[in-house]
Protein backbone atom coordinates (compact mmCIF):
# COMPACT_ATOMS: atom_id res chain seq x y z
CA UNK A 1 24.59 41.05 39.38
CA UNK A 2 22.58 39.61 41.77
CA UNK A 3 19.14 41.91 40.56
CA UNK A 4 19.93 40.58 37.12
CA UNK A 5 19.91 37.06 38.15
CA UNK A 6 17.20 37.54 40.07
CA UNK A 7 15.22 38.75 37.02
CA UNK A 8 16.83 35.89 34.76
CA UNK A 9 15.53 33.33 37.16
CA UNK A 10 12.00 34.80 37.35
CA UNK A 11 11.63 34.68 33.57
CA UNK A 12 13.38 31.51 33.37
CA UNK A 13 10.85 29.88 36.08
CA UNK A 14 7.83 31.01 33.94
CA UNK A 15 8.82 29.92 30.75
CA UNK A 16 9.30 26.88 32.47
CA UNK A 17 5.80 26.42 34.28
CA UNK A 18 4.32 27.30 30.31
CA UNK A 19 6.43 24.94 28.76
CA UNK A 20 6.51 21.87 31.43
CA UNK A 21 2.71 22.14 32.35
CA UNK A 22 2.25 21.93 28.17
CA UNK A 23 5.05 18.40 28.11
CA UNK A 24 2.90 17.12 30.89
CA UNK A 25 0.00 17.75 29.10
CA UNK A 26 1.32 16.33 25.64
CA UNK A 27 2.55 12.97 27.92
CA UNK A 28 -0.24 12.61 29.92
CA UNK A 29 -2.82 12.77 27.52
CA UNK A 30 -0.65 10.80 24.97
CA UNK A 31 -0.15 7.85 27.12
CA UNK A 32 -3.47 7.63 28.65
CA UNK A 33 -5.02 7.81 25.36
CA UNK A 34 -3.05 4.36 24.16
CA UNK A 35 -3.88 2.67 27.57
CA UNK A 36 -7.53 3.60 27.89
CA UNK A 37 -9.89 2.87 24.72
CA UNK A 38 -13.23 3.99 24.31
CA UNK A 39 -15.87 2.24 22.90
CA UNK A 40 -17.84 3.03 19.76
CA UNK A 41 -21.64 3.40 20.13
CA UNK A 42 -23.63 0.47 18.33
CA UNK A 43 -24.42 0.37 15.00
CA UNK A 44 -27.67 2.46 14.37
CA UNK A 45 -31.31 0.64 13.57
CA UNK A 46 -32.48 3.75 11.72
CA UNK A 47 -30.24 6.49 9.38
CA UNK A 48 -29.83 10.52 9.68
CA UNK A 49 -30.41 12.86 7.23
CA UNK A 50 -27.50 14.78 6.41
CA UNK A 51 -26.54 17.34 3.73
CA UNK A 52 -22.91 17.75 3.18
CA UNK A 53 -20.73 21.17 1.98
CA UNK A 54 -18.12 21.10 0.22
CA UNK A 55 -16.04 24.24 0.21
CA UNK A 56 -14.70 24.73 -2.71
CA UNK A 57 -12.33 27.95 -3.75
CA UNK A 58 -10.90 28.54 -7.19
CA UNK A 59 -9.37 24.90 -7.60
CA UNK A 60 -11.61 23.85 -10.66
CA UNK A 61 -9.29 20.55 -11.57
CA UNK A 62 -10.48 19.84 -7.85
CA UNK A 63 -13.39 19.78 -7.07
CA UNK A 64 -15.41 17.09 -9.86
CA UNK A 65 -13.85 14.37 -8.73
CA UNK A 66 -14.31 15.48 -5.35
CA UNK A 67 -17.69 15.68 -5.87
CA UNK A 68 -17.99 12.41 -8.05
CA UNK A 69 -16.75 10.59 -5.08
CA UNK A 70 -18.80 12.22 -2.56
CA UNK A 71 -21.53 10.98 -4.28
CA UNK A 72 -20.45 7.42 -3.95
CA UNK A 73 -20.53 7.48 -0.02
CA UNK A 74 -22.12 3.87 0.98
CA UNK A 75 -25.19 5.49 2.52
CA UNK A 76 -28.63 5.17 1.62
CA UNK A 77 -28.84 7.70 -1.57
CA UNK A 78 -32.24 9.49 -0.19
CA UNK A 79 -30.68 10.30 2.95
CA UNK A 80 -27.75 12.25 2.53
CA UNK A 81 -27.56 15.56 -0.09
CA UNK A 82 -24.70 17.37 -1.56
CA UNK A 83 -24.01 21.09 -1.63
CA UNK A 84 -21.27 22.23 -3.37
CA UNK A 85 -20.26 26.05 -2.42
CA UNK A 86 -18.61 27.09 -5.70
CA UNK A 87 -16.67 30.60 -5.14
CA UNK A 88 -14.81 31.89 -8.24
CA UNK A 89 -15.29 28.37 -10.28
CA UNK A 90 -14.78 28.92 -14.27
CA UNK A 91 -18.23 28.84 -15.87
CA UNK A 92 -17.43 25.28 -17.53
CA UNK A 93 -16.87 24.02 -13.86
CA UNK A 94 -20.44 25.11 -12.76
CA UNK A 95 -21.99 23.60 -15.91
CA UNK A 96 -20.42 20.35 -15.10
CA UNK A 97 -21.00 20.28 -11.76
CA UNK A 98 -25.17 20.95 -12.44
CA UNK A 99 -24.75 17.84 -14.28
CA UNK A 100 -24.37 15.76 -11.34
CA UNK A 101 -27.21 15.31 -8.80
CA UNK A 102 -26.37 17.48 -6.19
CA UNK A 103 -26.75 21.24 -5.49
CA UNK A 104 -24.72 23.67 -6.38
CA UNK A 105 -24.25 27.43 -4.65
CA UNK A 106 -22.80 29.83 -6.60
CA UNK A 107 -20.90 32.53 -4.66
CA UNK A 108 -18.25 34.92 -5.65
CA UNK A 109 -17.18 37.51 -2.30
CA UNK A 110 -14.53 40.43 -2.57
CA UNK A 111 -12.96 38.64 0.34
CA UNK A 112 -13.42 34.93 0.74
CA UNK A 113 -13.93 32.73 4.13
CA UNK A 114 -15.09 29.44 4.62
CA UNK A 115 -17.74 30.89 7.07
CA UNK A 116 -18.90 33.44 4.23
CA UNK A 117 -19.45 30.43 1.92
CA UNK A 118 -21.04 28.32 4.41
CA UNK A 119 -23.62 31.22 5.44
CA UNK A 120 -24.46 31.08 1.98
CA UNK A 121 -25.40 27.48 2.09
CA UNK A 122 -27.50 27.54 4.70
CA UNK A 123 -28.99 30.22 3.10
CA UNK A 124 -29.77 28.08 0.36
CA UNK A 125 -30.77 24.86 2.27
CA UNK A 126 -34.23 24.42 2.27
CA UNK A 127 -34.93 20.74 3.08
CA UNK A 128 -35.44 19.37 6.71
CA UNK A 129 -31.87 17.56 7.74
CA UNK A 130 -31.08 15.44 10.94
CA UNK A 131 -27.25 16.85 10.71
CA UNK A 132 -24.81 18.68 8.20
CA UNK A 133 -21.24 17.60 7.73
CA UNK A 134 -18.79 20.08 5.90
CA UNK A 135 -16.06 18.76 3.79
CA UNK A 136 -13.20 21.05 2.23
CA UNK A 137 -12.31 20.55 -1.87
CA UNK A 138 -9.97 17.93 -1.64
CA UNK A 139 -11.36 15.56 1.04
CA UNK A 140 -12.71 12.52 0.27
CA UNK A 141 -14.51 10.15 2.85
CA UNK A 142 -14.17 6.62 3.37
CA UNK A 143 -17.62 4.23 1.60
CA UNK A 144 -18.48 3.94 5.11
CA UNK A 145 -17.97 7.61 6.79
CA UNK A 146 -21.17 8.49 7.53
CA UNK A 147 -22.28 4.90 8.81
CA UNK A 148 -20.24 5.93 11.79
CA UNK A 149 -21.47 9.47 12.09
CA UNK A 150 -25.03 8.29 11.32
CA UNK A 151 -24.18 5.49 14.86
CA UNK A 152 -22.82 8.68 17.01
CA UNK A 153 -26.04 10.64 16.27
CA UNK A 154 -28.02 8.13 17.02
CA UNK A 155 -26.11 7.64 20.64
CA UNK A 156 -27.05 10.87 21.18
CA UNK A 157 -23.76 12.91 20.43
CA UNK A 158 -25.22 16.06 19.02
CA UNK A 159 -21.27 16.56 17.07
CA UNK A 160 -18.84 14.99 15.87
CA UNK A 161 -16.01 15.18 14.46
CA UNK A 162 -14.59 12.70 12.42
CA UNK A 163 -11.09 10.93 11.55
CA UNK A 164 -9.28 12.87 9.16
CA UNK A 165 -6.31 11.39 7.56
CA UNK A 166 -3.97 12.12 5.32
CA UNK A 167 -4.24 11.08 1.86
CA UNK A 168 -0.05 11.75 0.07
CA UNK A 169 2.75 11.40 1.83
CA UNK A 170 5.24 11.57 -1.23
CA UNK A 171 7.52 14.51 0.11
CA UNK A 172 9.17 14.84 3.51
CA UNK A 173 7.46 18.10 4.26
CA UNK A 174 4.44 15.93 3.68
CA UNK A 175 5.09 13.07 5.33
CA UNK A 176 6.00 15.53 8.64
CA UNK A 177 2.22 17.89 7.92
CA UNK A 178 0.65 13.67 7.85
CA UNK A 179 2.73 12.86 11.28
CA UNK A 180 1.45 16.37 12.57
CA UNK A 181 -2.34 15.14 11.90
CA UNK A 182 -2.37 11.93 13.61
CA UNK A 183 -0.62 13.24 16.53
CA UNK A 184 -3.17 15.74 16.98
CA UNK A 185 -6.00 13.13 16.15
CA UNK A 186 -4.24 11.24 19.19
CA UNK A 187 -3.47 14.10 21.47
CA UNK A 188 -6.49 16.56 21.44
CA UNK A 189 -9.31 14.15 19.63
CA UNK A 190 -9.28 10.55 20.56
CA UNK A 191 -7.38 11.10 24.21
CA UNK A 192 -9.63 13.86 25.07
CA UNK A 193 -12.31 11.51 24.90
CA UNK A 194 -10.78 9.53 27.87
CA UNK A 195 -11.57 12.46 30.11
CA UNK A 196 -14.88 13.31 29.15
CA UNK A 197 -13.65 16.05 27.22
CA UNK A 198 -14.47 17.54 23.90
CA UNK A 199 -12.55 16.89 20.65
CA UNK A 200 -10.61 19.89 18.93
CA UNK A 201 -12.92 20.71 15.52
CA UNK A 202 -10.65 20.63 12.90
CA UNK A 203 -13.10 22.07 10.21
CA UNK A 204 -13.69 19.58 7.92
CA UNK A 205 -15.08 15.75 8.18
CA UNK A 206 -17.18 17.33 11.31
CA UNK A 207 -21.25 16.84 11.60
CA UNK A 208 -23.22 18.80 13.71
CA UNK A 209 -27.00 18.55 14.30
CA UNK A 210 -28.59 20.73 11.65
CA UNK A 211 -30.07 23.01 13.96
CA UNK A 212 -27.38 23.33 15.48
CA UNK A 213 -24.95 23.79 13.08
CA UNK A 214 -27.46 26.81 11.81
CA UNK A 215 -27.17 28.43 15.17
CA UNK A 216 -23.40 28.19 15.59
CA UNK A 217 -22.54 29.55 12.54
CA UNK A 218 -24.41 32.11 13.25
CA UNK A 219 -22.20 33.61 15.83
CA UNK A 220 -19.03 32.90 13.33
CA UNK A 221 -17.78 35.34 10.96
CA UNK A 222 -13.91 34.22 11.51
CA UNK A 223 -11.73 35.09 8.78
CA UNK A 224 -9.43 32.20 9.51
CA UNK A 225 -9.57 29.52 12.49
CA UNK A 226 -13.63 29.26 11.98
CA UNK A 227 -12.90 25.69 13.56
CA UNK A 228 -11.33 26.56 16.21
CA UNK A 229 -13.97 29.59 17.25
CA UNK A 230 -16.80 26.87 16.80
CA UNK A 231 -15.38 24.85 19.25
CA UNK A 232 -15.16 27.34 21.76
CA UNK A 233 -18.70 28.64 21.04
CA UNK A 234 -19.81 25.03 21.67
CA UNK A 235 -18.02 23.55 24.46
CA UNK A 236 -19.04 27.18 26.18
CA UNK A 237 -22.60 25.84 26.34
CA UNK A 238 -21.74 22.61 27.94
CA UNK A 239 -21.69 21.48 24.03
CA UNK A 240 -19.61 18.34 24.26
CA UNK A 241 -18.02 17.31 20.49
CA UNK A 242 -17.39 13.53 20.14
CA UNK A 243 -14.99 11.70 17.76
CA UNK A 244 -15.31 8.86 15.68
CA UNK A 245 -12.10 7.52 14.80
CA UNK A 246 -13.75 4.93 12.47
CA UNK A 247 -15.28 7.79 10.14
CA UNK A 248 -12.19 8.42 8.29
CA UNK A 249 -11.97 11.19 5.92
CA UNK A 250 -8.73 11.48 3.92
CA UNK A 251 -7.26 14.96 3.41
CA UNK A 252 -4.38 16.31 0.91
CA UNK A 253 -1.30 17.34 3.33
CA UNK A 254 0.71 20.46 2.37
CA UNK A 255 4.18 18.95 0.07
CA UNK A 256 5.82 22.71 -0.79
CA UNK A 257 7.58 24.25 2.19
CA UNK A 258 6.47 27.74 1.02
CA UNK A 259 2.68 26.92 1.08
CA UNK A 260 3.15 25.09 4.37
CA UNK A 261 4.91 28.41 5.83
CA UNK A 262 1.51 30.32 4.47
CA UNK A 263 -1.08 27.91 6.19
CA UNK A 264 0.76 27.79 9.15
CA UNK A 265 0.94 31.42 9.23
CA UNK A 266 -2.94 31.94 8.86
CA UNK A 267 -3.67 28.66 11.51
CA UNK A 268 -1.47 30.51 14.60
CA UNK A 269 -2.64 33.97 13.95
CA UNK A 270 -6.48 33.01 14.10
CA UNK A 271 -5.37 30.94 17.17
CA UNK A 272 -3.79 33.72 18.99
CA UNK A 273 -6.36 35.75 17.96
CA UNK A 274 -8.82 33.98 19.53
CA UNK A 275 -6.83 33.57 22.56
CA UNK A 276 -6.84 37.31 22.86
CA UNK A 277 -10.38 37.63 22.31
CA UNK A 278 -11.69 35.18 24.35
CA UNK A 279 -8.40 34.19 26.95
CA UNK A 280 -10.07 35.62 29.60
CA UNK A 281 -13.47 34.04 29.19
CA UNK A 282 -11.57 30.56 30.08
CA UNK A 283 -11.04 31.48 33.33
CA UNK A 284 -14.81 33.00 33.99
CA UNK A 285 -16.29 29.70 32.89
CA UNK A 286 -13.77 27.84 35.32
CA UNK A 287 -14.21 29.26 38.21
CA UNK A 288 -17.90 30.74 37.84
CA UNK A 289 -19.45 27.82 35.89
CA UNK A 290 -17.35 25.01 36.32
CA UNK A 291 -16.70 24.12 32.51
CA UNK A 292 -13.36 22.82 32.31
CA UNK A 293 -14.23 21.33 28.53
CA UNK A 294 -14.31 24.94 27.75
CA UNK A 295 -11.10 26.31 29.69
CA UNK A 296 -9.31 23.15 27.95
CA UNK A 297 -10.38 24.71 24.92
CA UNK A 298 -9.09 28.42 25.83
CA UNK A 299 -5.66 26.44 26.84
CA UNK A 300 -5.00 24.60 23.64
CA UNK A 301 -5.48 28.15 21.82
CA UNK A 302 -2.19 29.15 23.99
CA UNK A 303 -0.09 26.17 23.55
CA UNK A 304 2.69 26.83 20.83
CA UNK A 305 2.90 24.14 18.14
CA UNK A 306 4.77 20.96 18.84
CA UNK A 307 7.62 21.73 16.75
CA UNK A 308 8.53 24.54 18.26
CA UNK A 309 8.49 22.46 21.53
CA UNK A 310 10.78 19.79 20.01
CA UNK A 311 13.28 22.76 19.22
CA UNK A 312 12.94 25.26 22.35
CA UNK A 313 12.77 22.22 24.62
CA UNK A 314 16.13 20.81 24.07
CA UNK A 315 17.59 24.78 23.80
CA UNK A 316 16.11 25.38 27.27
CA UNK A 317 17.65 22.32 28.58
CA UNK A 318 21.20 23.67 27.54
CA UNK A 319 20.42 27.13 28.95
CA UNK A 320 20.17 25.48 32.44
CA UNK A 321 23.04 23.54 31.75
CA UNK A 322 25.08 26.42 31.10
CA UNK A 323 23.69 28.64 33.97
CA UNK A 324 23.71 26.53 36.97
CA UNK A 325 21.77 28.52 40.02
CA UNK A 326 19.76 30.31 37.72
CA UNK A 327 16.01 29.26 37.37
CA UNK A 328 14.85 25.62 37.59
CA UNK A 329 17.30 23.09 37.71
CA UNK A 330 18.17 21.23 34.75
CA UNK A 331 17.54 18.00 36.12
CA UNK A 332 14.03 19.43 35.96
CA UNK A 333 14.20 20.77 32.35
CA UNK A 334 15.18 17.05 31.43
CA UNK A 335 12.38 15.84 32.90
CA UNK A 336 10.02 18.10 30.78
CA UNK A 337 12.11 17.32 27.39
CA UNK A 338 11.78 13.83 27.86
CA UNK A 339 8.06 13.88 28.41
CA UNK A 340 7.30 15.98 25.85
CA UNK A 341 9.29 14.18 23.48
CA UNK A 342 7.80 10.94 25.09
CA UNK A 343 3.94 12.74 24.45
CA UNK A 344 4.75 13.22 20.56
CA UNK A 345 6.52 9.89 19.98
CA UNK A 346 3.54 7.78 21.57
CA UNK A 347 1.34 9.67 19.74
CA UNK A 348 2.78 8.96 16.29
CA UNK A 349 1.27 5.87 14.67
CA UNK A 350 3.54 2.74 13.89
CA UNK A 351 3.32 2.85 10.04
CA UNK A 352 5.20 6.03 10.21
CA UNK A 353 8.16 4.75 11.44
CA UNK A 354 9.59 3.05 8.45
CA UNK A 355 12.22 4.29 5.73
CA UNK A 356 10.77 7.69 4.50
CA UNK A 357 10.74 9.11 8.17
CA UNK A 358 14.41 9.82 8.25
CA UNK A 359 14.28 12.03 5.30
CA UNK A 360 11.30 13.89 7.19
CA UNK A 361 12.90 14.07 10.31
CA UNK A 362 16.16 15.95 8.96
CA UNK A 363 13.76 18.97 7.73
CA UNK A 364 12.79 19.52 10.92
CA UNK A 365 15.56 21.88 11.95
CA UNK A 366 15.04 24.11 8.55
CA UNK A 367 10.82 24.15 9.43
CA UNK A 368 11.42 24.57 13.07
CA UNK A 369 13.38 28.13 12.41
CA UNK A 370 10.66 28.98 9.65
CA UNK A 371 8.05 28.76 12.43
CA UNK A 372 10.14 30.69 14.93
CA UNK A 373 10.50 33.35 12.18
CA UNK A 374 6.28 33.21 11.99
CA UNK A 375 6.26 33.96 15.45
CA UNK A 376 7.12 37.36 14.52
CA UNK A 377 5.17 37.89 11.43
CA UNK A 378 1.61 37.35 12.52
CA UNK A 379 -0.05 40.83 12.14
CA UNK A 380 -2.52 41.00 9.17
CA UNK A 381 -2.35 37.49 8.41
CA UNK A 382 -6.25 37.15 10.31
CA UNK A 383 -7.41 39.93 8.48
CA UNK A 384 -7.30 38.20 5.26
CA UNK A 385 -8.23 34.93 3.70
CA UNK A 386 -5.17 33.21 2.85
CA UNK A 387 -5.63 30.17 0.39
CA UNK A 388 -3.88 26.80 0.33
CA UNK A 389 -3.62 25.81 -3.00
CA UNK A 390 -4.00 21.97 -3.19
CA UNK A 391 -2.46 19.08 -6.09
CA UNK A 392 -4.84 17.55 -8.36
CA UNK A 393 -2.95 15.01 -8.80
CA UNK A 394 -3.08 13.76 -5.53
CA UNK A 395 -6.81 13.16 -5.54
């Protein structure tokens, strides 16, 4: 008995230092991040060049009007240029999209990425630009988006990523996928910035120098979690990646449980992925190098998502409660649940807390068990490209 609490309290200690090291990390950063503001550079005296992508896949009711209003960014017209990457768009699509000034890239693969159909842009980009900013099909930016970006250029940030923001909130599952943004906007984008650290890529509403942006992509062929394998290639050259929470970009959040299951699935098997691929690398450019932006990075690919936290936390908590002697204490397992319930709570903006967040909040149980269930059903879902379809209608 005594060898098998032994063993119980050895597990039970490291599942602790994983899970209270990540609450400290959610609180920390979370609270600092509301007490310490950073400024915005000044407003430019000259304006970038940019061309902007927009990935588009399949989605024909999509992407016109995303285009249309891409077009209608308050920027001077002769300095920013639109590429559309059309894969598998309906022949009337392509005709209508030629209409409007901007370029369009045909491109039909056997097995789609959003790397594949960037490659294929650059490919196809032949004027000089200052930076390039990729958009996905249903974003569309604020009139004054790339103002911002044009002002963090100009202050020398070489990328940035911008504010991205979601655009419906009519169903709870919805509402929760919007909550999920801004907490990670918060968290691992604005806060980071407090510590002189990079910003997580999210992989769209993100501008890059041009150059650069040509050279990182180079070294990406990602089936899924391109984002999150361009921020490690960057912050592993002492890259640092900005954010501009002024340069909003509005996004369409995921409203059918099912679909939300699917992108979830894709999003933590490229992220565990790429923790297996490059874990180890963390620790080399720690120790050897001194880049903690880039170990940070290697650390938030091996953080589990927050709501499995706000689940396993509270479970954990009644484990020690119902075996006293065995593994921390659960005066200390308290401690972690309450800050890493404090971390996400701070973290969530105000507007959010008003009559539709109850009816949110009570799916939480039913989409906390459907990502323990993903947990186990990872394999092959980074070997192909798995598709979120998005509503026209939200647009």
């Amino acid at each position: 008995m005594d060898i098998i609490k032994l063993i119980f309290s050895i597990i039970f200690t490291f599942v602790f230092i994983y899970m209270g090291i990540y609450s400290l990390y959610l609180f920390v950063f979370s609270v600092v991040g509301k007490l310490i503001i950073k400024k915005a550079p000044p407003v430019a005296s000259a304006y970038s060049k940019f061309v902007i992508y927009i990935c588009s896949y399949k989605e024909d009711a999509i992407i016109l009007d995303s285009a249309a209003q891409a077009l209608t960014i308050d920027y001077p017209k002769d300095k920013f240029h639109i590429c559309v990457i059309a894969d598998s768009m309906q022949p009337e699509t392509i005709v209508k999209l030629k209409e409007m000034p901007l370029q369009v890239v045909e491109v039909v693969f056997e097995s789609s990425t959003k790397s594949k159909a960037l490659h294929a842009a650059i490919a196809n980009t032949f004027e000089d630009f200052d930076a390039a900013v990729v958009f996905d099909i249903d974003n569309i930016a604020a009139p004054d988006y790339l103002r911002h970006i044009n002002n963090y250029l100009h202050a020398g940030k070489r990328v940035i990523q911008g504010h991205r923001v979601a655009k419906n909130t009519e169903t709870p599952v919805a509402i929760l996928d919007a909550i999920s943004e801004e907490v990670n906007n918060h968290i691992f984008r604005k806060a980071q910035q407090v510590f002189n650290l990079s910003s997580a890529i999210i992989g769209s509403g993100m501008a890059l120098e041009y150059r650069l942006f040509k050279d990182t992509m180079a070294q990406i062929d990602a089936v899924g979690g391109f984002d999150k394998e361009m921020g490690l290639v960057l912050t592993r050259q002492n890259i640092h990646v900005a954010y501009a929470d002024a340069a909003l970009i509005y996004d369409e959040k995921v409203s059918n449980p099912e679909v939300f299951k699917k992108q979830r699935r894709r999003w933590l098997s490229a992220q565990f992925n790429l923790l297996k691929t490059y874990g180890m690398t963390g620790f080399t450019e720690l120790f050897a190098r001194g880049n903690f932006d880039y170990f940070n990075e290697i650390y938030q690919t091996a953080i589990l998502p927050r709501i499995l936290m706000l689940g396993l936390m509270p479970f954990m908590l009644i484990i020690s409660l119902l075996t006293p002697g065995v593994g921390p204490s659960w005066q200390m397992w308290l401690t972690a649940t309450a800050l890493c319930y404090i971390g996400i709570l701070v973290a969530i903006p105000g507007h959010f807390f008003n009559s539709k967040l109850l009816g949110a909040v009570l799916k939480i149980p039913l989409i906390f068990f459907a990502m323990l269930a993903l947990l186990f059903k990872l394999k092959g879902a980074n070997k192909k490209f798995i598709h979120t379809p998005h509503n026209p209608t939200s647009n």
